[in-house]
Protein backbone atom coordinates (compact mmCIF):
# COMPACT_ATOMS: atom_id res chain seq x y z
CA UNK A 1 119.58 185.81 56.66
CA UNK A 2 115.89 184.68 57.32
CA UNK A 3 114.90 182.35 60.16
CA UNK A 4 112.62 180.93 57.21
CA UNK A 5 115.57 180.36 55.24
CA UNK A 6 117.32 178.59 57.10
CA UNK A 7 114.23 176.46 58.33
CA UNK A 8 113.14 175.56 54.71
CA UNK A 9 117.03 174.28 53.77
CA UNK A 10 117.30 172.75 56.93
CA UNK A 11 114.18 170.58 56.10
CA UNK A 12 115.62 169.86 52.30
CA UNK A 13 118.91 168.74 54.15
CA UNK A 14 117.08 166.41 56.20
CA UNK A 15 114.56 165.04 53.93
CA UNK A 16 117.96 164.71 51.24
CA UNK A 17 119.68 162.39 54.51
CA UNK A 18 116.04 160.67 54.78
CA UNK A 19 116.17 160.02 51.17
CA UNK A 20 119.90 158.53 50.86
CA UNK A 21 119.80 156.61 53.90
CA UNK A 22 116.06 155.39 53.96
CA UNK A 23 114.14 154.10 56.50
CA UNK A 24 115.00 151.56 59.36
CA UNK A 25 113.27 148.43 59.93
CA UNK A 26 113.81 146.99 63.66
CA UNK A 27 112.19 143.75 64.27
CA UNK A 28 112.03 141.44 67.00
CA UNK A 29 111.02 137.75 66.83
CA UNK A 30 109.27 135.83 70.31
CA UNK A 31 107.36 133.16 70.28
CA UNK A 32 103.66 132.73 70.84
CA UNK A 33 104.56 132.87 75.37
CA UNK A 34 106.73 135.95 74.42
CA UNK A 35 109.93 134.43 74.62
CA UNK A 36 112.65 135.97 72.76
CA UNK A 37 113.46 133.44 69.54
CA UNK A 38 117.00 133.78 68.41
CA UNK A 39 118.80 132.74 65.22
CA UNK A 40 115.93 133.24 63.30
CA UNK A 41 116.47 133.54 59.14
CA UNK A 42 115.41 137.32 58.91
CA UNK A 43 114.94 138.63 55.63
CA UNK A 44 113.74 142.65 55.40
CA UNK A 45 113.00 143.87 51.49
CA UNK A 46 112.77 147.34 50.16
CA UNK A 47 110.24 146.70 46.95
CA UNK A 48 111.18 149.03 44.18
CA UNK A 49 109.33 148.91 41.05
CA UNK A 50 112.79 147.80 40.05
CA UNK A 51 115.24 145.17 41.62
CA UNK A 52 114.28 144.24 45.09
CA UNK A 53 117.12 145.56 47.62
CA UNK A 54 117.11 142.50 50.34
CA UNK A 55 118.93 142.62 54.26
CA UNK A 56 119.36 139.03 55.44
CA UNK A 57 120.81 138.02 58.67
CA UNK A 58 119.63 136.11 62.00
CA UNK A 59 117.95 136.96 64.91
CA UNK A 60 120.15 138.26 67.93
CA UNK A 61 119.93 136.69 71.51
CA UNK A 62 117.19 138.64 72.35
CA UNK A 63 115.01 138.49 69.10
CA UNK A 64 115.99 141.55 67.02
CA UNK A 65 117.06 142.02 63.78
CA UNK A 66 117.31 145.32 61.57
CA UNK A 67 118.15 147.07 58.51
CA UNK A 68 118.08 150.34 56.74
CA UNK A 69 116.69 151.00 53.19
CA UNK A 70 114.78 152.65 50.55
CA UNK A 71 111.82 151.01 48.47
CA UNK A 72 109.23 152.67 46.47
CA UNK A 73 106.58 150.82 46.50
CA UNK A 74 106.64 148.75 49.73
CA UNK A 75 108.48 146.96 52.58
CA UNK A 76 108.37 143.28 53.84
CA UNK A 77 109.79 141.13 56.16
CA UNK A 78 110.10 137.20 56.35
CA UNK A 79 111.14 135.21 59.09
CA UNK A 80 111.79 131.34 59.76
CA UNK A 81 113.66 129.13 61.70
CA UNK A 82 113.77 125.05 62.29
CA UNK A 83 110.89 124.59 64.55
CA UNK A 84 108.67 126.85 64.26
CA UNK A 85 106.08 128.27 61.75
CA UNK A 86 107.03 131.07 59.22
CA UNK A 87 106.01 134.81 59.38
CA UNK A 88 105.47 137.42 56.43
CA UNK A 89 104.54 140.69 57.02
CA UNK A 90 103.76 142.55 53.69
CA UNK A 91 102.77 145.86 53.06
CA UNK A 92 104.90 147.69 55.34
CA UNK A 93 104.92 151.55 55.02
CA UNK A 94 107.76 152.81 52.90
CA UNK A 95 107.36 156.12 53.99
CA UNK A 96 108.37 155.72 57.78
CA UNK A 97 111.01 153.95 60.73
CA UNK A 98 109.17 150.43 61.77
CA UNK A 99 109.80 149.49 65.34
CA UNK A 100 107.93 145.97 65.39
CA UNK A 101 107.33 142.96 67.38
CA UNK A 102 106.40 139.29 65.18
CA UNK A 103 105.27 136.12 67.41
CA UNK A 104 106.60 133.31 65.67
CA UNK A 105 104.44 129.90 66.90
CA UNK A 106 106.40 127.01 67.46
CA UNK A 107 105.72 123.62 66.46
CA UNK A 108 104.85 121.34 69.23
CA UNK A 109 102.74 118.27 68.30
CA UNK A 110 100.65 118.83 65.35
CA UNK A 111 97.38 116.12 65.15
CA UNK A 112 95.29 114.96 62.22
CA UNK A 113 92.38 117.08 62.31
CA UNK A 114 89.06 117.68 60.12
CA UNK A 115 90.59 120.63 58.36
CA UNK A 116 88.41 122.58 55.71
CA UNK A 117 89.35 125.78 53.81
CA UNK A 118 86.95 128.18 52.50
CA UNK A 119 83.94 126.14 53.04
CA UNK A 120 80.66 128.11 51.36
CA UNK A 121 77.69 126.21 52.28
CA UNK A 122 74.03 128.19 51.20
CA UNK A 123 71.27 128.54 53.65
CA UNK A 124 68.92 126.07 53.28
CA UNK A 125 66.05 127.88 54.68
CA UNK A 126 65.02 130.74 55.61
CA UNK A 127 64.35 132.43 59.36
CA UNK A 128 65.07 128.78 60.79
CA UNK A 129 67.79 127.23 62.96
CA UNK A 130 69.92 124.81 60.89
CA UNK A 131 72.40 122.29 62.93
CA UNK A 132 75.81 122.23 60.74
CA UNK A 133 78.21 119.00 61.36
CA UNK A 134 81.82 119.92 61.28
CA UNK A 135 82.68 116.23 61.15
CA UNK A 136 80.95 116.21 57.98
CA UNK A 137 81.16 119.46 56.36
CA UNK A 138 77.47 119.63 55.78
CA UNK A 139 73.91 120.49 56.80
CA UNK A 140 72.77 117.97 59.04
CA UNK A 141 69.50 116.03 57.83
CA UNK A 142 67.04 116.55 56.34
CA UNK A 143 69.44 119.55 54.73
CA UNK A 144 72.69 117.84 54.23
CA UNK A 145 74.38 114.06 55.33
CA UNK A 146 75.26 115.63 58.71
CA UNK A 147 74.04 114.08 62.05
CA UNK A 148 75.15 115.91 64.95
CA UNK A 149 74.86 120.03 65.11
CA UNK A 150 77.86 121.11 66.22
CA UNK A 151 76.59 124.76 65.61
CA UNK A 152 73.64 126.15 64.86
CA UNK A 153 72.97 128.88 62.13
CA UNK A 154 70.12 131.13 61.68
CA UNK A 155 69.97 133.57 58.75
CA UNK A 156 67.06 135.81 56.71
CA UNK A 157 67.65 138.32 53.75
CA UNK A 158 65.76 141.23 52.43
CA UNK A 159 65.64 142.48 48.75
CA UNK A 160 65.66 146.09 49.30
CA UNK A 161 65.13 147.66 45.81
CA UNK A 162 67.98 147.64 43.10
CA UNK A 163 71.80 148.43 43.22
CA UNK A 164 72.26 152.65 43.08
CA UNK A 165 72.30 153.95 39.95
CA UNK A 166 70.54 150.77 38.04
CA UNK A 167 66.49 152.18 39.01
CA UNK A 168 66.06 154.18 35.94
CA UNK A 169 67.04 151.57 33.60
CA UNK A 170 66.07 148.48 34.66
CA UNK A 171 63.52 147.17 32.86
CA UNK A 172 66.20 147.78 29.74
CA UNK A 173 69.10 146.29 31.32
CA UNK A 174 66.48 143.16 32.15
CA UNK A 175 65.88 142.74 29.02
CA UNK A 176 69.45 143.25 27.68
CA UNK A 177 70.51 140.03 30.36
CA UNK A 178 67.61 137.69 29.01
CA UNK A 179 69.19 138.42 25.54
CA UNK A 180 72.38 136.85 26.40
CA UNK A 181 70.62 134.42 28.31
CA UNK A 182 69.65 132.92 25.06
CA UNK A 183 72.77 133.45 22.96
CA UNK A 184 74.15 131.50 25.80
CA UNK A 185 71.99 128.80 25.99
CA UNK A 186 71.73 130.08 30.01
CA UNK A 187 68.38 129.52 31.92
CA UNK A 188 67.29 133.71 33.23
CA UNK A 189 65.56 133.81 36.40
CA UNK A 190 64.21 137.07 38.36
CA UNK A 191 65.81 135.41 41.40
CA UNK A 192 69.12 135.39 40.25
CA UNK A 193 69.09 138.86 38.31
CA UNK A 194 68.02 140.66 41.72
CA UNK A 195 71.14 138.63 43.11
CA UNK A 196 73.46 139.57 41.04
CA UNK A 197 71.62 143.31 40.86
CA UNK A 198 69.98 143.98 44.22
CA UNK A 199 70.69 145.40 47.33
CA UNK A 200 70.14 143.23 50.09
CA UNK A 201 70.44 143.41 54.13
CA UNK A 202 71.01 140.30 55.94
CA UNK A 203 71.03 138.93 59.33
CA UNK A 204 72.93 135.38 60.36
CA UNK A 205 72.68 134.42 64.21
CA UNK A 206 74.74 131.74 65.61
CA UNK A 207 73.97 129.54 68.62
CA UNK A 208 74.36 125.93 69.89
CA UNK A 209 72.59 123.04 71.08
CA UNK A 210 73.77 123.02 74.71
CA UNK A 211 74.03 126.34 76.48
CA UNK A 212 77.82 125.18 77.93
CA UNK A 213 78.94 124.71 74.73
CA UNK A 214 79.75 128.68 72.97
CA UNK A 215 82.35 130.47 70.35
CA UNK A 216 84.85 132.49 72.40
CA UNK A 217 86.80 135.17 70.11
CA UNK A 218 90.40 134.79 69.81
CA UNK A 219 91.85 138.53 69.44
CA UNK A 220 95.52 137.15 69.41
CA UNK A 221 95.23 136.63 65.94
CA UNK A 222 98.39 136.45 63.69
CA UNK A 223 97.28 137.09 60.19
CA UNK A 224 100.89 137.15 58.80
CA UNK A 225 101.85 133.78 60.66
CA UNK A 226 101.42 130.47 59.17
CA UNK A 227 100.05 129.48 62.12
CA UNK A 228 97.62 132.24 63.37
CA UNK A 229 95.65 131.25 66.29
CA UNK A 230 96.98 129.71 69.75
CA UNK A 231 97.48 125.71 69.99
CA UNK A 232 94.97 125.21 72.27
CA UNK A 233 91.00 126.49 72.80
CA UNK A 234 90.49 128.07 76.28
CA UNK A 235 88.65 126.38 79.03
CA UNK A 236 86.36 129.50 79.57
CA UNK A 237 84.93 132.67 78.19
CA UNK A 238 82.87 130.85 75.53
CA UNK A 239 79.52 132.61 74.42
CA UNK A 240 76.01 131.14 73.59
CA UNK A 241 75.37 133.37 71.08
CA UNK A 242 76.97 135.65 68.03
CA UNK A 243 74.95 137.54 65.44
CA UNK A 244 75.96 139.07 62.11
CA UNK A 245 74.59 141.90 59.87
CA UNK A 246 75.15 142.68 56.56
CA UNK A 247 73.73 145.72 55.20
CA UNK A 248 75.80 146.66 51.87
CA UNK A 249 75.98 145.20 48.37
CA UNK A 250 77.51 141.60 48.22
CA UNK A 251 79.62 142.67 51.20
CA UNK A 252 80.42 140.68 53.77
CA UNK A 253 80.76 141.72 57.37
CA UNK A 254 83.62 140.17 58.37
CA UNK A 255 87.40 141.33 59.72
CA UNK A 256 90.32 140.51 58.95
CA UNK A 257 91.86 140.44 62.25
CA UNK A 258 90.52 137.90 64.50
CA UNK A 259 89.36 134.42 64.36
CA UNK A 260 87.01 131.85 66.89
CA UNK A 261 87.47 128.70 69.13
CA UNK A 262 84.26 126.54 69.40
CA UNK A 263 83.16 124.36 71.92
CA UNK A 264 80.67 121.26 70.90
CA UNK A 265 79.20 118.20 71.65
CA UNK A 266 79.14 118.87 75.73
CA UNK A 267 77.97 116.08 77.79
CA UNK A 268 77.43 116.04 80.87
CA UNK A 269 76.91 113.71 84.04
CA UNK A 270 74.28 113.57 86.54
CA UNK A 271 74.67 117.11 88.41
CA UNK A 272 74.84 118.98 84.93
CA UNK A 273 78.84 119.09 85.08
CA UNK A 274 80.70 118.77 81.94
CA UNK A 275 82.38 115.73 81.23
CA UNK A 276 82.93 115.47 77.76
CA UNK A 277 83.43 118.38 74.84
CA UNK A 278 85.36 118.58 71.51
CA UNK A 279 86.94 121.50 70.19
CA UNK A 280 87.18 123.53 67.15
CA UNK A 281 88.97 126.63 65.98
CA UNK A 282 87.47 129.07 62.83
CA UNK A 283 90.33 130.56 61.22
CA UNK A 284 89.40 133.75 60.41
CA UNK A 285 85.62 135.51 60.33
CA UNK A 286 82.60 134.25 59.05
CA UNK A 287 81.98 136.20 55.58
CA UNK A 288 78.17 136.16 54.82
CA UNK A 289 76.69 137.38 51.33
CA UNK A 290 73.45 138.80 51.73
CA UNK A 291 72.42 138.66 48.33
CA UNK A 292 73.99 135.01 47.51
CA UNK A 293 72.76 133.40 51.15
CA UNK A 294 75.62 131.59 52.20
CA UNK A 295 78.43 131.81 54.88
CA UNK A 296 82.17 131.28 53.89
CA UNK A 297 84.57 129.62 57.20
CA UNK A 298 86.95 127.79 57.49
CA UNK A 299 88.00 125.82 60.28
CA UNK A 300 89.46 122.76 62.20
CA UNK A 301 87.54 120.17 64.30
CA UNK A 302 89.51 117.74 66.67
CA UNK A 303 87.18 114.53 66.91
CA UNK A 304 89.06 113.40 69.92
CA UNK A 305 86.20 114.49 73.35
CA UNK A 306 88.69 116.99 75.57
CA UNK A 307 91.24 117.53 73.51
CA UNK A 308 91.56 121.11 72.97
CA UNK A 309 94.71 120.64 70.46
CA UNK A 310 93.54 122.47 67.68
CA UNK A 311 97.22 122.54 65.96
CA UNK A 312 96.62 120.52 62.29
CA UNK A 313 99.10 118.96 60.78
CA UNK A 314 97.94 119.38 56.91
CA UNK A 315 99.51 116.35 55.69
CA UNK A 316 97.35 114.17 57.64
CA UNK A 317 93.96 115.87 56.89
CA UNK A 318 91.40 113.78 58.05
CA UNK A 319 88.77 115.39 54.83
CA UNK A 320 90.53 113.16 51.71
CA UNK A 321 89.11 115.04 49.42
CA UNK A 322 87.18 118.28 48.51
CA UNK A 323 83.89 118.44 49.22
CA UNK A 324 80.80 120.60 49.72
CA UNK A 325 82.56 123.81 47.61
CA UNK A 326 85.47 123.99 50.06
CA UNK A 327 89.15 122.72 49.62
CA UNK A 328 91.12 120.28 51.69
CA UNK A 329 94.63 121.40 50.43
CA UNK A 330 96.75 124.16 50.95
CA UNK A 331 95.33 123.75 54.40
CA UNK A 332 97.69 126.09 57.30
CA UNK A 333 97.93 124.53 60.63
C-alpha cells in the first residue's frame, strides 16, 4: 500500500482525535511578584455559535488550572478570587493548545484618587506648549480653569488634500453636505467638512515643566486585568520628553499594550535635590486625532507629594462628577 496512503489517513485519524477531543487550555494564575495564587475561581469557555460549553474549578497549589474543549468561534478564560482583582482573557485561538501564564494583582490599600476615564480635551492652539492640570482636568489658564501644568502638550496638524477616492467629486459631494446642512437646520463650515473628509498628519510632543519630573513607560501592562498597571510609579527611568505622529485618516497612533507613570510637581531644596513630587499613572496610550485635534487619556493623579500609590479605589473618586467630555464612573483601579 502507498507510503502516501497511509500518511494522508494517518493525518484524517489525527485531525478526527483533534476534532472529538478539542483543544487544551492550561493556565496558571500568580500574582503581580509572580507568586503562585491558589484557589482561584477558574472558569475556561469554548464559545460555539451555540450553547457555551464551560470548565470551572480552582486554582491548584501552584497556580494551574486546565481543561479540554471544542468552540467554534472562540475561547475565554475568567479568573477571581477574594482579594484580588479579576482577569478575562477573551479571544483565545480556537484552533490551537494554550499554555498560558495570567498575573492576577492583589488588592492592597486602594486610595481616593483624581480618577478620569476617557478624557478628550481639543488643542487649544496650535504649534504652542499648553500646561494641562490633572487636578483639574483642564487646560490651565488662559485655556482652561487649570493652574499648575502638570504636563505639557505640544501639537500641529496638516490638511494634506482629501480622503482617497473623494478628489474627483468633491466639489459635488460639497455641495450634496450643505444641502442637508439646511434640511437640518445644521450650520456647514469648510473647516469641519475637511475634518470629517481630509487627510491629515499630525504631530503631539509631550514634555514637562521641570526636567526631573518625566513619563516612564510601563511595559508590564495587563490589558485583560482589572487592574492593569503596577501599584506603585518607579523611582527612576522617567523621560523628559515623548512625541507622537499620526499620519493616517482619523487614526490614532496609539497601542494597545502598554500604559505610562508620570512624575509632576518636583520641588526641590537648595542643592537642586528632589524633595517633593506627586505621581500619576495613564492607563493606556494617548490616542490623538489628527483631523479632530484632540488627545484621548485617561489616568489617575494622587494629590498626596511622594506618594507613589497610584492604586484607586473607584468608589471614592475624588472627580464627583463628569466633566470636560470625560467620565468619572466605571472607573478601574
Amino acid at each position: 500500500m502507498p507510503r502516501t496512503f497511509h500518511l494522508r489517513t494517518l493525518s484524517i485519524v489525527m485531525l478526527l482525535c483533534v476534532q472529538l477531543m478539542g483543544y487544551e487550555v492550561k493556565v496558571r494564575v500568580v500574582d503581580e511578584t509572580g507568586a503562585q495564587v491558589a484557589g482561584a475561581m477558574t472558569k475556561i469557555i469554548f464559545i460555539d455559535h451555540g450553547p457555551e460549553t464551560v470548565h470551572v474549578g480552582v486554582s491548584g497549589l501552584d497556580g494551574s488550572f486546565s481543561a479540554r474543549g471544542r468552540g467554534t468561534s472562540s475561547v475565554m478564560l475568567k479568573a477571581s478570587k477574594d482579594g484580588y482583582y479579576p482577569v478575562r482573557v477573551e479571544n483565545l485561538s480556537k484552533d490551537k493548545d494554550h499554555d498560558m501564564e495570567v498575573v492576577m494583582s492583589r488588592i492592597l490599600n486602594p486610595l481616593p484618587l483624581y480618577a478620569m476615564r476617557g478624557l478628550h480635551p481639543a488643542f487649544p492652539v496650535q504649534d504652542k506648549w499648553v500646561g494641562f492640570d490633572l487636578e483639574e482636568a483642564d487646560w490651565v489658564v488662559p485655556y482652561g480653569k487649570g493652574k499648575v501644568p502638570d504636563i505639557l502638550f505640544r501639537f500641529k496638524n496638516e490638511f494634506k488634500g482629501w480622503e482617497k477616492g473623494l478628489e474627483r467629486d468633491i466639489d459635488a459631494l460639497i455641495a450634496e453636505t450643505k444641502r442637508l446642512a439646511v434640511l437640518r437646520k445644521e450650520e456647514w463650515t469648510m473647516e469641519s467638512f475637511r475634518m470629517r473628509n481630509g487627510e491629515w498628519d499630525g504631530v503631539m510632543e509631550i514634555s514637562f515643566p521641570d526636567d526631573a519630573a518625566g513619563i516612564v513607560e510601563e511595559k508590564r501592562f495587563f490589558q485583560y486585568s482589572l487592574m492593569k498597571m503596577p501599584h506603585l510609579a518607579p523611582t527612576e527611568g522617567y523621560e523628559p520628553t515623548r512625541r507622537y505622529e499620526v499620519r493616517a485618516y482619523h487614526r490614532a497612533a496609539a497601542r494597545d499594550d502598554v500604559g505610562f507613570f508620570l512624575r509632576t510637581r518636583v520641588r526641590r531644596d537648595e542643592k537642586g535635590r528632589i524633595v517633593s513630587a506627586n505621581y500619576a499613572k495613564i492607563i493606556g496610550d494617548f490616542r490623538v486625532s489628527a483631523a479632530g485635534g484632540n488627545v484621548k487619556f485617561s489616568y489617575h493623579f494622587n494629590p498626596v507629594p511622594n506618594d507613589r500609590n497610584l492604586e484607586c479605589a473607584p468608589e471614592r473618586n475624588l472627580f464627583a462628577a463628569p466633566m470636560h467630555g470625560g467620565f468619572v464612573f466605571n472607573i478601574e483601579p
